[in-house]
Structure formats: C-alpha cells, structure tokens
PDB file of N, CA and C in Angstrom:
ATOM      1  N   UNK A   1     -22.681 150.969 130.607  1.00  0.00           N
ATOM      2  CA  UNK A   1     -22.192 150.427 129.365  1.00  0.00           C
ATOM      3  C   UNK A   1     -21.432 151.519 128.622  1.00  0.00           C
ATOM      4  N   UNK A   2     -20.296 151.171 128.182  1.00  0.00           N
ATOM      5  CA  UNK A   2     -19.641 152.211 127.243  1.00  0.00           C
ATOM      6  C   UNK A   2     -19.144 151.604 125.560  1.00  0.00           C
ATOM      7  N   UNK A   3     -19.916 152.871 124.866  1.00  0.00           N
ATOM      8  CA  UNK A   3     -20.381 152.564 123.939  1.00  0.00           C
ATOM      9  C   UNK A   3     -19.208 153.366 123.104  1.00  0.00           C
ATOM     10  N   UNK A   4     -18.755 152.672 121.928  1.00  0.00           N
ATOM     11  CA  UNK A   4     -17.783 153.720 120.942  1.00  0.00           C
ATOM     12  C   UNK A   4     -18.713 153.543 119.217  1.00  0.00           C
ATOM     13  N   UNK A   5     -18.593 154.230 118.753  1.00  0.00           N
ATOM     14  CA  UNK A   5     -19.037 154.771 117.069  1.00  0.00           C
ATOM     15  C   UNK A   5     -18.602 154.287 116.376  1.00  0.00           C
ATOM     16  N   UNK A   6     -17.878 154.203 115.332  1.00  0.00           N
ATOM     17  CA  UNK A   6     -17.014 154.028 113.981  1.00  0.00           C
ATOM     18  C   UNK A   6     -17.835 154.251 112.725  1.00  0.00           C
ATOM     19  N   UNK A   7     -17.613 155.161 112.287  1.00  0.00           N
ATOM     20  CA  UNK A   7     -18.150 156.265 110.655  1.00  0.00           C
ATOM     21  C   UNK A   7     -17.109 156.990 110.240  1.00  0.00           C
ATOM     22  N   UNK A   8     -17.670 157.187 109.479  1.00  0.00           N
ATOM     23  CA  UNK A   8     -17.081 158.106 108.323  1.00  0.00           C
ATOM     24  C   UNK A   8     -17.474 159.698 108.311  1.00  0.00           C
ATOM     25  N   UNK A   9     -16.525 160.507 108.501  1.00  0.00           N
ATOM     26  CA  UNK A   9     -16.762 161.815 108.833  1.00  0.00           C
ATOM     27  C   UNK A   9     -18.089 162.277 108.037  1.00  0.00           C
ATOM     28  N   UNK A  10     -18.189 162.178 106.573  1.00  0.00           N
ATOM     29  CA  UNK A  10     -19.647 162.624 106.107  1.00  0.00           C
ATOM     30  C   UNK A  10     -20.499 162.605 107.079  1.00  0.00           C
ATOM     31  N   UNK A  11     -20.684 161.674 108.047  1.00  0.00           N
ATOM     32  CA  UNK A  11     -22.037 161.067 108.794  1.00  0.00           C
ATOM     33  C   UNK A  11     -21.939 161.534 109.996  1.00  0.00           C
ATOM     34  N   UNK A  12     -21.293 162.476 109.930  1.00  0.00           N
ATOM     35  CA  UNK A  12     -21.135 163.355 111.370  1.00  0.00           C
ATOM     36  C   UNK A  12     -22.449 164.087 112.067  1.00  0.00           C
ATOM     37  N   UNK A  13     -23.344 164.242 111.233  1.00  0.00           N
ATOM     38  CA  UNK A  13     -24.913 164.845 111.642  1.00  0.00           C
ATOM     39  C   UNK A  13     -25.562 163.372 112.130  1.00  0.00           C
ATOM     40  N   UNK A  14     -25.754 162.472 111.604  1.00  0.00           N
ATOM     41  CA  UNK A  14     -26.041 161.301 111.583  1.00  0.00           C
ATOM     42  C   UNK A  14     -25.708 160.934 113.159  1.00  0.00           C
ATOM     43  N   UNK A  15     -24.500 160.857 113.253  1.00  0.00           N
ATOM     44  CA  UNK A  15     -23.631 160.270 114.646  1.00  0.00           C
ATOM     45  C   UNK A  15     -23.813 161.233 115.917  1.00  0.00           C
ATOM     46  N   UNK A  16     -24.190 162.502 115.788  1.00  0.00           N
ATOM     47  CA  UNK A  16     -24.471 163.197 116.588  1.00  0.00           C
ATOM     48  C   UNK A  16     -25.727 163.122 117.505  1.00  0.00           C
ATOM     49  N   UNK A  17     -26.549 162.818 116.304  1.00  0.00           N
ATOM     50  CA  UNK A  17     -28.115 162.106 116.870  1.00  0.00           C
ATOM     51  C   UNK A  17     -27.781 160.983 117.992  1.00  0.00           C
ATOM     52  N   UNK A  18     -27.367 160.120 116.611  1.00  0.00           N
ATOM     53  CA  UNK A  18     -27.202 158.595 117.230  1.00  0.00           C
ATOM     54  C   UNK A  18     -26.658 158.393 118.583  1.00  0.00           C
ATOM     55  N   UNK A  19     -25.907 159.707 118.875  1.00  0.00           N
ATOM     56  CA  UNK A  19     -25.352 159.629 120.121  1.00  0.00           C
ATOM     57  C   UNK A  19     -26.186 159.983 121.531  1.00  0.00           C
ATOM     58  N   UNK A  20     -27.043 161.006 120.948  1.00  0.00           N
ATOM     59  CA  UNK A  20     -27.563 161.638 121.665  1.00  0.00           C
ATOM     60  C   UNK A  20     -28.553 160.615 122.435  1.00  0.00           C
ATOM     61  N   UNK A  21     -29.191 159.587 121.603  1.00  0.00           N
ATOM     62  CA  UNK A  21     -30.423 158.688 121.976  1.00  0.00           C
ATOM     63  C   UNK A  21     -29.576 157.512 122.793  1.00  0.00           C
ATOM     64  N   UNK A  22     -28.470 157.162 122.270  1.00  0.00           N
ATOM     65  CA  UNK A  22     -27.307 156.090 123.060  1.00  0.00           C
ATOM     66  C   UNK A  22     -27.306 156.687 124.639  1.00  0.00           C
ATOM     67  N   UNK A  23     -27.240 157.876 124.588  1.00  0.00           N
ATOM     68  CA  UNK A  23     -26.548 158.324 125.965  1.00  0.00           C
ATOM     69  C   UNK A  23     -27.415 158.062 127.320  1.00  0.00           C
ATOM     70  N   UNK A  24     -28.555 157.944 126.727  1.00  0.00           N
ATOM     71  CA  UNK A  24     -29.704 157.215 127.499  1.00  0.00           C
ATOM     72  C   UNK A  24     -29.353 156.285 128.281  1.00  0.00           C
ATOM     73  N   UNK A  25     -28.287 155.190 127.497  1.00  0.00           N
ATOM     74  CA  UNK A  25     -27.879 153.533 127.886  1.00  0.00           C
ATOM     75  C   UNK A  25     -26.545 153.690 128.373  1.00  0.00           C
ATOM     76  N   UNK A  26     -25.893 154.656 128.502  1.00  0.00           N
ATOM     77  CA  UNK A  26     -24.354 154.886 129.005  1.00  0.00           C
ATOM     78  C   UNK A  26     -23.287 155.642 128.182  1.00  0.00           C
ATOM     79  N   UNK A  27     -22.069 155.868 128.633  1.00  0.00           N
ATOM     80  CA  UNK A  27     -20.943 156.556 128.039  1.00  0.00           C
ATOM     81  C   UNK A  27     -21.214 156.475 126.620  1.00  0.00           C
ATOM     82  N   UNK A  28     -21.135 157.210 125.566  1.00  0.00           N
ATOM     83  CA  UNK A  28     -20.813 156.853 124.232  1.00  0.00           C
ATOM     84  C   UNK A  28     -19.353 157.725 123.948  1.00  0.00           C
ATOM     85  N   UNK A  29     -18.762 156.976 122.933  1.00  0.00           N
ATOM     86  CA  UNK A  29     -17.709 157.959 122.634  1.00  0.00           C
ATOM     87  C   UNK A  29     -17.176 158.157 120.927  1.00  0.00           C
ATOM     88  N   UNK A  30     -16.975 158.984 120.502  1.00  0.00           N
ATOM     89  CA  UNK A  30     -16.508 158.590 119.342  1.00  0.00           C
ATOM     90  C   UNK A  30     -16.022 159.742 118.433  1.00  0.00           C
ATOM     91  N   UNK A  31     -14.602 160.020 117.535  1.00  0.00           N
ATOM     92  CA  UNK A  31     -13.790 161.437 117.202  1.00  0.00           C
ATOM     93  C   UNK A  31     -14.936 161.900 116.659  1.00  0.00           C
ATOM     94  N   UNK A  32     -15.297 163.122 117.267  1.00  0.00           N
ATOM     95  CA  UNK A  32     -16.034 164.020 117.013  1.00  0.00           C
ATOM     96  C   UNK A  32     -15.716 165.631 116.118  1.00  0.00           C
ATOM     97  N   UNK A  33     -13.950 165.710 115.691  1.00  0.00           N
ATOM     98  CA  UNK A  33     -13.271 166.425 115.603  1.00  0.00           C
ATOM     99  C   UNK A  33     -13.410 166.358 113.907  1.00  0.00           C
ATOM    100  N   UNK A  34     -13.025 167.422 113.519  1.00  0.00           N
ATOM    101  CA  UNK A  34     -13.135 167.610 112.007  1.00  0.00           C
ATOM    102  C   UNK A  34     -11.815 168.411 111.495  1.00  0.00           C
ATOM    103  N   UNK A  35     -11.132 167.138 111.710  1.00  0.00           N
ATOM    104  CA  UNK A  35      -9.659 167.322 111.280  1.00  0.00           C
ATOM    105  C   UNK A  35      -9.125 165.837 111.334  1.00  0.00           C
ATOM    106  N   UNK A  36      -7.704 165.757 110.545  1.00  0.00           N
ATOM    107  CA  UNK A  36      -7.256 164.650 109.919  1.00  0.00           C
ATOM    108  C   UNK A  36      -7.013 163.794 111.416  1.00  0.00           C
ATOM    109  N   UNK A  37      -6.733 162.963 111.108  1.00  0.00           N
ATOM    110  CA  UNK A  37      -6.396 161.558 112.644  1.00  0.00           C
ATOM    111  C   UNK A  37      -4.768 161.658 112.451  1.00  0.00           C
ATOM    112  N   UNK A  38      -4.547 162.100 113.471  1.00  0.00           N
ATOM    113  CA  UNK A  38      -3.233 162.097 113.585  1.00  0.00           C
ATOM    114  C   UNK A  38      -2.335 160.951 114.672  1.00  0.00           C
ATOM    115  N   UNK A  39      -1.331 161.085 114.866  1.00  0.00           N
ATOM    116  CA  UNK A  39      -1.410 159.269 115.901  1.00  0.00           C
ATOM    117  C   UNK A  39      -1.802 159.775 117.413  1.00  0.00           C
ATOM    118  N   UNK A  40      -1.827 160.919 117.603  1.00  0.00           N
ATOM    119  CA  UNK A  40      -2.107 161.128 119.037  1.00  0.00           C
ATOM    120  C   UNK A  40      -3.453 160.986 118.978  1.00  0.00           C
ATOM    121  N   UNK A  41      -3.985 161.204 118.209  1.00  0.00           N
ATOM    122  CA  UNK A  41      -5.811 161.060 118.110  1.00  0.00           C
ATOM    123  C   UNK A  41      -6.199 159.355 118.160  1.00  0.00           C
ATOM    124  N   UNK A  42      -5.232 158.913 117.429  1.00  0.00           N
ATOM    125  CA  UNK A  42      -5.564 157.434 117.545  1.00  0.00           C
ATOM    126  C   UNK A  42      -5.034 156.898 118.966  1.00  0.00           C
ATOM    127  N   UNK A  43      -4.324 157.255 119.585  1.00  0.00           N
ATOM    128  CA  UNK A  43      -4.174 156.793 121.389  1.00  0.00           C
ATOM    129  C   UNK A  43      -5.302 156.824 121.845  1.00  0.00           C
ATOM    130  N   UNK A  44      -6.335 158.308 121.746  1.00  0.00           N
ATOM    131  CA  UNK A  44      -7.463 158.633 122.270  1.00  0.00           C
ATOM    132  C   UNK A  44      -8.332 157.760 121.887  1.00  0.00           C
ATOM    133  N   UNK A  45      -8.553 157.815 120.508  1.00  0.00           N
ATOM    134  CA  UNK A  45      -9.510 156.274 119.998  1.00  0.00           C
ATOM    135  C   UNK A  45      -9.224 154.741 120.414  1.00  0.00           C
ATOM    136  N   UNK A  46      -7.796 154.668 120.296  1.00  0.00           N
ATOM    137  CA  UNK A  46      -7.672 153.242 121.177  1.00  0.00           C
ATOM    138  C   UNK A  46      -8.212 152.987 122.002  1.00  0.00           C
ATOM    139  N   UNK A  47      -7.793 153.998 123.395  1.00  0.00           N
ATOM    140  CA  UNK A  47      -8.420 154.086 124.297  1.00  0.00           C
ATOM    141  C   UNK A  47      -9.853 153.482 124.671  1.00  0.00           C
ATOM    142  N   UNK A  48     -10.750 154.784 123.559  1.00  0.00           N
ATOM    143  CA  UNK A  48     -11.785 154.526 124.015  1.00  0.00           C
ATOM    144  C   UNK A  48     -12.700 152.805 123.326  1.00  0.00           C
ATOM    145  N   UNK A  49     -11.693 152.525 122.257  1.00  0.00           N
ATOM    146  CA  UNK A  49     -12.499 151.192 121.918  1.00  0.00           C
ATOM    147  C   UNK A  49     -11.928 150.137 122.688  1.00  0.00           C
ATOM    148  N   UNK A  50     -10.580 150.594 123.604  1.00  0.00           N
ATOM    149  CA  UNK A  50      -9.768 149.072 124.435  1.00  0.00           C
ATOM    150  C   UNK A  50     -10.852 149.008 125.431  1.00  0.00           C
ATOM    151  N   UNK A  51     -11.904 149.907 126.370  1.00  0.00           N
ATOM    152  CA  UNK A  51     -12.575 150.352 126.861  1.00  0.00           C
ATOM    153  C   UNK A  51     -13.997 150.021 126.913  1.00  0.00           C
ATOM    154  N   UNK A  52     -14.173 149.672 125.914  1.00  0.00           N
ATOM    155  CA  UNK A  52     -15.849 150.119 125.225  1.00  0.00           C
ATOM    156  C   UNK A  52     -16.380 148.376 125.366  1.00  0.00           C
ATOM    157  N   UNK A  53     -17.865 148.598 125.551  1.00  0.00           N
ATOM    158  CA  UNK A  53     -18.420 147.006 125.880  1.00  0.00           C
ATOM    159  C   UNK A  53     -19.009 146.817 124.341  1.00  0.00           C
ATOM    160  N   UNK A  54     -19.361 147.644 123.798  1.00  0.00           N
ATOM    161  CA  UNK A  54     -19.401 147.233 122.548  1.00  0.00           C
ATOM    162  C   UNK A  54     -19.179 148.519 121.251  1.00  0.00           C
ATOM    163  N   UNK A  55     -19.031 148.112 120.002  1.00  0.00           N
ATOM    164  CA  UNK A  55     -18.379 149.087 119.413  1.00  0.00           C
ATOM    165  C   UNK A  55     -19.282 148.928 117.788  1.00  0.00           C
ATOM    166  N   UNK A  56     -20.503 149.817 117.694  1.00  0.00           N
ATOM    167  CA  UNK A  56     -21.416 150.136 116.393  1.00  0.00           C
ATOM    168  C   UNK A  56     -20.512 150.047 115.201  1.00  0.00           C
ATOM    169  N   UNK A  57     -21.025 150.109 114.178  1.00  0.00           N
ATOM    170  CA  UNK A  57     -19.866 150.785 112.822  1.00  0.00           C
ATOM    171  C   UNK A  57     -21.614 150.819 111.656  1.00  0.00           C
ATOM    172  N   UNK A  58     -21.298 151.988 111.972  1.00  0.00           N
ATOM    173  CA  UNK A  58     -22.095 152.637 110.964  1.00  0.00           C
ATOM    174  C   UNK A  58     -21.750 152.733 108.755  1.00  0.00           C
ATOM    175  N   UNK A  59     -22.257 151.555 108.543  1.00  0.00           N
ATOM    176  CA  UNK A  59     -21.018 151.176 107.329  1.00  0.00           C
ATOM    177  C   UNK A  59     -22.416 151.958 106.108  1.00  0.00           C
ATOM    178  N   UNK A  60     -21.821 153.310 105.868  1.00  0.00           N
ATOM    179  CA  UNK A  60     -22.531 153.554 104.285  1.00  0.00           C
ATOM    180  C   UNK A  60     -21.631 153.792 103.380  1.00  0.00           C
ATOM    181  N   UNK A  61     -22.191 154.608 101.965  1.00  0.00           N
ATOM    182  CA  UNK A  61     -21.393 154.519 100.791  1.00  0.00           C
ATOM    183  C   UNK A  61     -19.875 155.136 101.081  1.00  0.00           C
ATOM    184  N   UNK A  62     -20.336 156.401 102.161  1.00  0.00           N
ATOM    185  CA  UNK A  62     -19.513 156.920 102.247  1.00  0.00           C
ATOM    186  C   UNK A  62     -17.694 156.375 103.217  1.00  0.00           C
ATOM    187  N   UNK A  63     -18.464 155.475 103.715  1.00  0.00           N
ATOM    188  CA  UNK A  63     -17.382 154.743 104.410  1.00  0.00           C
ATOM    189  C   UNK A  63     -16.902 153.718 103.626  1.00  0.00           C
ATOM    190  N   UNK A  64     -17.596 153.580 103.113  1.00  0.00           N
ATOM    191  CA  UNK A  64     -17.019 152.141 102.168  1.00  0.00           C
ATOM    192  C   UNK A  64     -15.837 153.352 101.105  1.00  0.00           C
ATOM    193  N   UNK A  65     -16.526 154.064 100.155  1.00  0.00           N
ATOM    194  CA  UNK A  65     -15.475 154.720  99.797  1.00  0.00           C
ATOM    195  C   UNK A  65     -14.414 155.164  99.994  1.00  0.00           C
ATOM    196  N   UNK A  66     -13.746 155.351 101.384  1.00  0.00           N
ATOM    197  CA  UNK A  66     -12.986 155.550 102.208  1.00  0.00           C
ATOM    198  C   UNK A  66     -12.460 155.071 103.389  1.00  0.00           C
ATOM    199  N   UNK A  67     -12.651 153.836 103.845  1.00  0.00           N
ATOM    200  CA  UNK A  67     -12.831 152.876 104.748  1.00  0.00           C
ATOM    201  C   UNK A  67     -11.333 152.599 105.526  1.00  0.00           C
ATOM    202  N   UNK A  68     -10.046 153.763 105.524  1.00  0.00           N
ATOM    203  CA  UNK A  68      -8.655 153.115 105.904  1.00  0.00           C
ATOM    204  C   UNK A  68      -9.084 153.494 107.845  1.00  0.00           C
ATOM    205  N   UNK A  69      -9.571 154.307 107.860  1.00  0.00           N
ATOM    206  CA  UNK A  69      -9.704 154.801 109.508  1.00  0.00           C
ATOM    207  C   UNK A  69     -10.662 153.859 110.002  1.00  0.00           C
ATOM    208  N   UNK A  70     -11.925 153.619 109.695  1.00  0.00           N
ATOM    209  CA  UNK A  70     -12.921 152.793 110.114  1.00  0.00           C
ATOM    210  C   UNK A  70     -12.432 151.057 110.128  1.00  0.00           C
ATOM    211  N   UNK A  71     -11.537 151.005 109.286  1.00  0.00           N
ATOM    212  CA  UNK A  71     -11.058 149.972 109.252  1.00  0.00           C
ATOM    213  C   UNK A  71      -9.933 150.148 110.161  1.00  0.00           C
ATOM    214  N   UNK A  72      -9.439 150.093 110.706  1.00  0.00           N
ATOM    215  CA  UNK A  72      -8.182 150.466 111.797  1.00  0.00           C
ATOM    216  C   UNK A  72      -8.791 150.656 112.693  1.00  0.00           C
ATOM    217  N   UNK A  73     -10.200 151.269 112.914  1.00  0.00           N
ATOM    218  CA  UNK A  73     -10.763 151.102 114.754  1.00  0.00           C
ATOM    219  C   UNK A  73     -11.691 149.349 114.649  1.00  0.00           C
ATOM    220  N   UNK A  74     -12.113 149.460 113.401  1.00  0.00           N
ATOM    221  CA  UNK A  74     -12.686 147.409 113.535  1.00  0.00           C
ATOM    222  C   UNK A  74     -11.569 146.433 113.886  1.00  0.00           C
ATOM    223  N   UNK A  75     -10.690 146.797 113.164  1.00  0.00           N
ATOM    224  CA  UNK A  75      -9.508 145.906 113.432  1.00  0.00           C
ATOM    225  C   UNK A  75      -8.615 145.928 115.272  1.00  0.00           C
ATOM    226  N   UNK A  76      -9.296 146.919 115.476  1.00  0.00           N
ATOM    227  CA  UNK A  76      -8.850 147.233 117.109  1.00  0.00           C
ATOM    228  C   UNK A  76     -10.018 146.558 118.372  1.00  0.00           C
ATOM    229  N   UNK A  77     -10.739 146.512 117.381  1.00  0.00           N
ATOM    230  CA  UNK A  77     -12.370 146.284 117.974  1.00  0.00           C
ATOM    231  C   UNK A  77     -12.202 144.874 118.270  1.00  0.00           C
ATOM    232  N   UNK A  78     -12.098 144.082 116.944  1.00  0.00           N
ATOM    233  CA  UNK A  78     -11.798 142.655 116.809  1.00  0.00           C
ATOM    234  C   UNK A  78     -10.571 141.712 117.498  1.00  0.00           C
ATOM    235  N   UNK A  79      -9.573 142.690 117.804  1.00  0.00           N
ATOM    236  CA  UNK A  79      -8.535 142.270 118.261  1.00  0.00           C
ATOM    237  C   UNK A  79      -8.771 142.051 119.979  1.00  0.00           C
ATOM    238  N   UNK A  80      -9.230 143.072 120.175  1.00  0.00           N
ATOM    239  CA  UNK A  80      -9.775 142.951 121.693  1.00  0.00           C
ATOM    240  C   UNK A  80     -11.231 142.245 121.767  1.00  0.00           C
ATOM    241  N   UNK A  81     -11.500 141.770 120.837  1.00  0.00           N
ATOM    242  CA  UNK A  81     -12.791 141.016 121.350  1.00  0.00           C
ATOM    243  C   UNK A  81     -13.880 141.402 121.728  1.00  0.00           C
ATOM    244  N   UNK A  82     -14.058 142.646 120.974  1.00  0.00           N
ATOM    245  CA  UNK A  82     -15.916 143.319 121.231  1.00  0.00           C
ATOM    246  C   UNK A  82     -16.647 142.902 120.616  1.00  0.00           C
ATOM    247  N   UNK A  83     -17.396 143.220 121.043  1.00  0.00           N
ATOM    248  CA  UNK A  83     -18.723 143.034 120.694  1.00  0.00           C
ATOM    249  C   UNK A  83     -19.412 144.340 119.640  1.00  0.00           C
ATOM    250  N   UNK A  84     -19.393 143.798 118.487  1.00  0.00           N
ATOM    251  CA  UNK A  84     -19.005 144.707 117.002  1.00  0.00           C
ATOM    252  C   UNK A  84     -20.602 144.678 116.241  1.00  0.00           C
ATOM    253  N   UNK A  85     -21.516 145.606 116.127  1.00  0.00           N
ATOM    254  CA  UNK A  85     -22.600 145.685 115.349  1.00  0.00           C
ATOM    255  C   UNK A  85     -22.566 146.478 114.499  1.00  0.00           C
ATOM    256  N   UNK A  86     -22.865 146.237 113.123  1.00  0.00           N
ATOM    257  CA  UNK A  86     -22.432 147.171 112.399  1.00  0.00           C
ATOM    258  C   UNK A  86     -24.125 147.711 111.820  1.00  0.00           C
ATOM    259  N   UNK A  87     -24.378 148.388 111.436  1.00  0.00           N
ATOM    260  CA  UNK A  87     -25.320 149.838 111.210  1.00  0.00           C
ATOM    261  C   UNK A  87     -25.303 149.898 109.414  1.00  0.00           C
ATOM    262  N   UNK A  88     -25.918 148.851 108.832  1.00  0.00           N
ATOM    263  CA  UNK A  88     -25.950 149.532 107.278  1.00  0.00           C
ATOM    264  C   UNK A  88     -26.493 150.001 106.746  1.00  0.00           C
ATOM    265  N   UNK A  89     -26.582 150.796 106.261  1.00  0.00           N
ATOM    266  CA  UNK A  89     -27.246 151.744 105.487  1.00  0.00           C
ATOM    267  C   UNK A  89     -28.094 150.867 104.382  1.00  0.00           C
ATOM    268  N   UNK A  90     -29.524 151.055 103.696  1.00  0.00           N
ATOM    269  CA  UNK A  90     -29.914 150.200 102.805  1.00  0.00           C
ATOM    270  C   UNK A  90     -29.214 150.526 101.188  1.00  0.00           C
ATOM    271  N   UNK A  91     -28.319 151.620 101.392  1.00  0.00           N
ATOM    272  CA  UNK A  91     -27.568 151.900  99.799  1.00  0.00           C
ATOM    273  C   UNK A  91     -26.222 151.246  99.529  1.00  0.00           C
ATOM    274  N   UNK A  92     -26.047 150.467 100.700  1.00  0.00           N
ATOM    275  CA  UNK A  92     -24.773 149.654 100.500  1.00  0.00           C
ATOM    276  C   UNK A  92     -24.879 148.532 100.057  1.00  0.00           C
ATOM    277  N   UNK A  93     -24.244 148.460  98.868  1.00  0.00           N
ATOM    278  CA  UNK A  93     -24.159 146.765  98.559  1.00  0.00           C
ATOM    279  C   UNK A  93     -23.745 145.856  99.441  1.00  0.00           C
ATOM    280  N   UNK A  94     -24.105 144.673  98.800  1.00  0.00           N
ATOM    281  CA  UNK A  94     -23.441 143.877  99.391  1.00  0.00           C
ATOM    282  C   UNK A  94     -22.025 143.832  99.228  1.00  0.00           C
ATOM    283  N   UNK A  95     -21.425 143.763  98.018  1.00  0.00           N
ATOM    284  CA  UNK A  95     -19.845 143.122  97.939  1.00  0.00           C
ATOM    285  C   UNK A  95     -18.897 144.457  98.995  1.00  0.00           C
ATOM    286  N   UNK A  96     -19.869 145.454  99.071  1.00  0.00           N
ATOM    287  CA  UNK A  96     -18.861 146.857 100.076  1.00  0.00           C
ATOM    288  C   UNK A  96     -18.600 146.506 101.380  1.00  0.00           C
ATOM    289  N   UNK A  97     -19.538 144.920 101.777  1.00  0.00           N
ATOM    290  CA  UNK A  97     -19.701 144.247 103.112  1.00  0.00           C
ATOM    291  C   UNK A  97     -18.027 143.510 103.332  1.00  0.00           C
ATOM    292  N   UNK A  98     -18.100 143.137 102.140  1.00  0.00           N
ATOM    293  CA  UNK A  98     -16.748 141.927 102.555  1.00  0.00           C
ATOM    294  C   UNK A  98     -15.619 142.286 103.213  1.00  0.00           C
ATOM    295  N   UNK A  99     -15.216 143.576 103.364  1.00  0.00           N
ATOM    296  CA  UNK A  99     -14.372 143.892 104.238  1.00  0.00           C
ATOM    297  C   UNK A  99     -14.603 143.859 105.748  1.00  0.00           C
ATOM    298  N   UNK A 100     -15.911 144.428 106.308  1.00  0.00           N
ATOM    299  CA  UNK A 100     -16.526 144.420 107.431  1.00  0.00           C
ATOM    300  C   UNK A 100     -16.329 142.775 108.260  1.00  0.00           C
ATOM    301  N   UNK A 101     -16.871 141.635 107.015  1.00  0.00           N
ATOM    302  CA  UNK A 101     -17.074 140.240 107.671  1.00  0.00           C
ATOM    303  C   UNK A 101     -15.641 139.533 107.608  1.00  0.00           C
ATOM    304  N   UNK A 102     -14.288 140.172 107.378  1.00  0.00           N
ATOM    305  CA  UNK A 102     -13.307 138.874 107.331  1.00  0.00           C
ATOM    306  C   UNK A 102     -12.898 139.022 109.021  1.00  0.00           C
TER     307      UNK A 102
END
C-alpha cells in the first residue's frame, strides 16, 4: 500500500512519527523538506499522490490557517479519486472543516 501525508509544515514532528508507525503497512511518502514548494517540488508531490492508494490530511489550526498547499495536494487527491481520510485535531472547529468537505 502506498501511503501519502498532507500537513502543514508546523506538524512536521507530528508527521515524522506518524510515518514511522505507517511504514509498518507500506510506502509512505510525504515533503519532508523545510523550504518553500516550488513547482518542481510539486511534480514530486503529484507524483507521489497520482500514485498513492490512499492519501491522510492531517487538518489542525495550523493548516487551516494556511491551507493554499494542503489544499492543492486534496484537490489532486480528489481529482484522481483517492481514497482521502482526514486526521483532525480536537482544536479544530468545525466551520475550519468546510473547505476539507466540498
């Protein structure tokens, strides 16, 4: 099974774990880099979500606050037809959801 991420750089300790216990169940993948997304970085991310059998999204405050990248790999996610679980945090409202469900 190959597995892709979607967070928000804050949650980079977070995702590191999360990965670590995934890897158990197959490939995981997800920008691990701590620098801006540039479009060659997004080929690599395409990639790995055109790829991926299903695709997490780890949605907290911090993504919601900032949501243009995470939103651009869901929207890639959805387009190809994965299989999309998203990961909320219990400090997220609800109305920070409505972007996640259209």
């Amino acid at each position: 099974m190959r597995i892709f991420i979607s967070y928000s750089s804050p949650e980079s300790n977070i995702i590191s774990v999360l990965a670590d216990q995934l890897k158990l169940y197959g490939e995981v993948y997800y920008w691990d880099k701590d620098k801006a997304l540039e479009e060659s970085a997004w080929e690599q991310i395409f990639s790995w979500l055109d790829n991926s059998d299903i695709v997490l999204v780890l949605v907290t405050d911090a993504l919601i606050a900032r949501s243009m990248s995470v939103g651009r790999e869901v929207g890639r996610a959805k387009s190809g037809n994965k299989f999309i679980v998203p990961i909320v945090s219990s400090s997220v409202l609800k109305k920070g959801l409505v972007f996640y469900l259209i």
